[in-house]
C-alpha atoms as a PDB file:
ATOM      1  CA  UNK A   1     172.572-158.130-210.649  1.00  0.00           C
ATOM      2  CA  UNK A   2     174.855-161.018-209.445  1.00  0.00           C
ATOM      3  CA  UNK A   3     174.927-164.724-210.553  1.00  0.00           C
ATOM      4  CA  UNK A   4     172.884-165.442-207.394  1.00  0.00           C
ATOM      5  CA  UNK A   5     169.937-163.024-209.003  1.00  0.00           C
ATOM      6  CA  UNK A   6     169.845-164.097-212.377  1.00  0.00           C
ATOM      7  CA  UNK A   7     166.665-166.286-212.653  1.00  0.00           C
ATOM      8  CA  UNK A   8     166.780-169.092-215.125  1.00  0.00           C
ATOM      9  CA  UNK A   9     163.445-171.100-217.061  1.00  0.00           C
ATOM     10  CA  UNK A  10     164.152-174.906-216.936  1.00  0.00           C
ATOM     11  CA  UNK A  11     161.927-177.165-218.693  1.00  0.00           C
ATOM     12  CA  UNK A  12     161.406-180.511-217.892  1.00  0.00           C
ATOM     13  CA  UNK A  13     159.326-183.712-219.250  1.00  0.00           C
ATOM     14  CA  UNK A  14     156.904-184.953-216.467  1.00  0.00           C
ATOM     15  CA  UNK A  15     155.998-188.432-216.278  1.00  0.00           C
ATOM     16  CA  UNK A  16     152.837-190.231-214.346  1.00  0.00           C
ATOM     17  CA  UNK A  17     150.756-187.659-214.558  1.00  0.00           C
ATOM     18  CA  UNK A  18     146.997-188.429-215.446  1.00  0.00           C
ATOM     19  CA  UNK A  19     144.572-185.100-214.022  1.00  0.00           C
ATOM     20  CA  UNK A  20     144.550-181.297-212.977  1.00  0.00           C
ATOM     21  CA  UNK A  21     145.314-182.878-209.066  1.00  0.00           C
ATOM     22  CA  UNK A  22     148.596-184.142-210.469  1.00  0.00           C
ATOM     23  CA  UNK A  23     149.388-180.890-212.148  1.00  0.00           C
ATOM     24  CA  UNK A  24     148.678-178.837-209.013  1.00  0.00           C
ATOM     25  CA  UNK A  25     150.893-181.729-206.824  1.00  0.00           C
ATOM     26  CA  UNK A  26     153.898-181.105-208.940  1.00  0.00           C
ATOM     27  CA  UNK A  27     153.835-177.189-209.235  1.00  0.00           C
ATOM     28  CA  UNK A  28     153.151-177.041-205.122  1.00  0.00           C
ATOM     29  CA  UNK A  29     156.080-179.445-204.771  1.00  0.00           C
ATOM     30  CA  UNK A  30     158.110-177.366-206.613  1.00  0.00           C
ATOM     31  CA  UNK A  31     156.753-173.997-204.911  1.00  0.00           C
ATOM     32  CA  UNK A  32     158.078-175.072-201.798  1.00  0.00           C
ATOM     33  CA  UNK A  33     161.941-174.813-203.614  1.00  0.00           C
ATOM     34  CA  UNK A  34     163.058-171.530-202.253  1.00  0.00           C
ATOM     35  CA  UNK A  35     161.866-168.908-205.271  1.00  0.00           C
ATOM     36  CA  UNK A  36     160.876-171.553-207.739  1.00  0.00           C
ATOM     37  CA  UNK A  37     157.435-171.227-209.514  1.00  0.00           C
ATOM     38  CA  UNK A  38     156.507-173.438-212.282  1.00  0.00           C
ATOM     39  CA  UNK A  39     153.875-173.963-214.946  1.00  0.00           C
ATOM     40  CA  UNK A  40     152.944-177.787-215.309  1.00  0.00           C
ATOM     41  CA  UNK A  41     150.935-178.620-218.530  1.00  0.00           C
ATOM     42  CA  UNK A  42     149.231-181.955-218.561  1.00  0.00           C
ATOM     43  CA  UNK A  43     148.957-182.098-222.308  1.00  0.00           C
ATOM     44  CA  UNK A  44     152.388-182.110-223.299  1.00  0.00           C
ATOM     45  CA  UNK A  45     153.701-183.422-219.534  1.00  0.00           C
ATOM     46  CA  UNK A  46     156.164-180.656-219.124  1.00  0.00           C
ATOM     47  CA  UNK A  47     156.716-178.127-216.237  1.00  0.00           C
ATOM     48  CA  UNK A  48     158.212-174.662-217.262  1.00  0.00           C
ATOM     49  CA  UNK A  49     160.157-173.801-213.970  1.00  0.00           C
ATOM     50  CA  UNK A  50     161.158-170.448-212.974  1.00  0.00           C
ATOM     51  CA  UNK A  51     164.521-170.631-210.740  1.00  0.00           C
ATOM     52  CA  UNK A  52     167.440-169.077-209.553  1.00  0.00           C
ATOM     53  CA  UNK A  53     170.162-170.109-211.354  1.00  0.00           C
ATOM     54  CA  UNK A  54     171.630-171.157-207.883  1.00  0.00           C
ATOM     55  CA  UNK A  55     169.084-173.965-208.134  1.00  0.00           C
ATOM     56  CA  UNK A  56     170.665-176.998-209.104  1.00  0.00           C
ATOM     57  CA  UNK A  57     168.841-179.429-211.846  1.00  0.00           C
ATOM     58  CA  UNK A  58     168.934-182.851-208.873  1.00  0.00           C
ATOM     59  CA  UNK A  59     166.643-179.965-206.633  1.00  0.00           C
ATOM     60  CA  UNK A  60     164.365-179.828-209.064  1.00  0.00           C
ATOM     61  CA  UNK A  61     163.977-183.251-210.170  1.00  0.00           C
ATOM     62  CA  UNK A  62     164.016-184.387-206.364  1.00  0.00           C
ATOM     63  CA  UNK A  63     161.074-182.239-205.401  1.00  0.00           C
ATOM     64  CA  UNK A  64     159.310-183.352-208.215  1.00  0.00           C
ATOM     65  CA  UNK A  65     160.215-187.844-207.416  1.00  0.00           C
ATOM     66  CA  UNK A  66     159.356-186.942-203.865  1.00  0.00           C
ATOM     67  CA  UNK A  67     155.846-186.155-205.218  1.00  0.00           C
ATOM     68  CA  UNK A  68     155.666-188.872-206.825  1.00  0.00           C
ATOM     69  CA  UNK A  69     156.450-188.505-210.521  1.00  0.00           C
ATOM     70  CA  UNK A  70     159.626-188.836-212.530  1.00  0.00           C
ATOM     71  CA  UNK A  71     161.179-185.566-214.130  1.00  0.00           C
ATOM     72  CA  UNK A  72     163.886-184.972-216.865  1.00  0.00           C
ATOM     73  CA  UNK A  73     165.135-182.106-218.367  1.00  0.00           C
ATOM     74  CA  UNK A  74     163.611-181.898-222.238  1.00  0.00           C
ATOM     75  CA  UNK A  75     166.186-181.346-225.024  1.00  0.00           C
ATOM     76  CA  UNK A  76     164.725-178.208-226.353  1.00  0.00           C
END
């Protein structure tokens, strides 16, 4: 496996959204990131994000301002 296959998890804090729509919006916006999935919870407002680790953080975030919302990573 090379550094361009390892997959990372990212987790990041989610604000702005309010229902199930907003949680779909965010993981399709991220879904169309080349091999990213992501599970968005609204309870605690945090996407877990499956990635390359060739996916920088700003892609991430930027996918997920461009829907709308603001993103940052969580400290834990």
């Amino acid at each position: 496996m090379t550094a361009a296959d390892t997959r990372v998890t990212t987790t990041l804090a989610i604000s702005g959204m309010t229902c199930g729509h907003c949680v779909q919006h965010v993981e399709s916006a991220l879904a169309e990131l080349p091999d990213v999935a992501a599970r968005v919870a609204l309870d605690t407002a945090t996407a877990e994000v499956r990635h390359p680790s060739t996916v920088p953080l700003d892609a991430l975030v930027a996918a997920i301002e461009d829907a709308g919302y603001t993103a940052e990573l969580t400290d834990g």
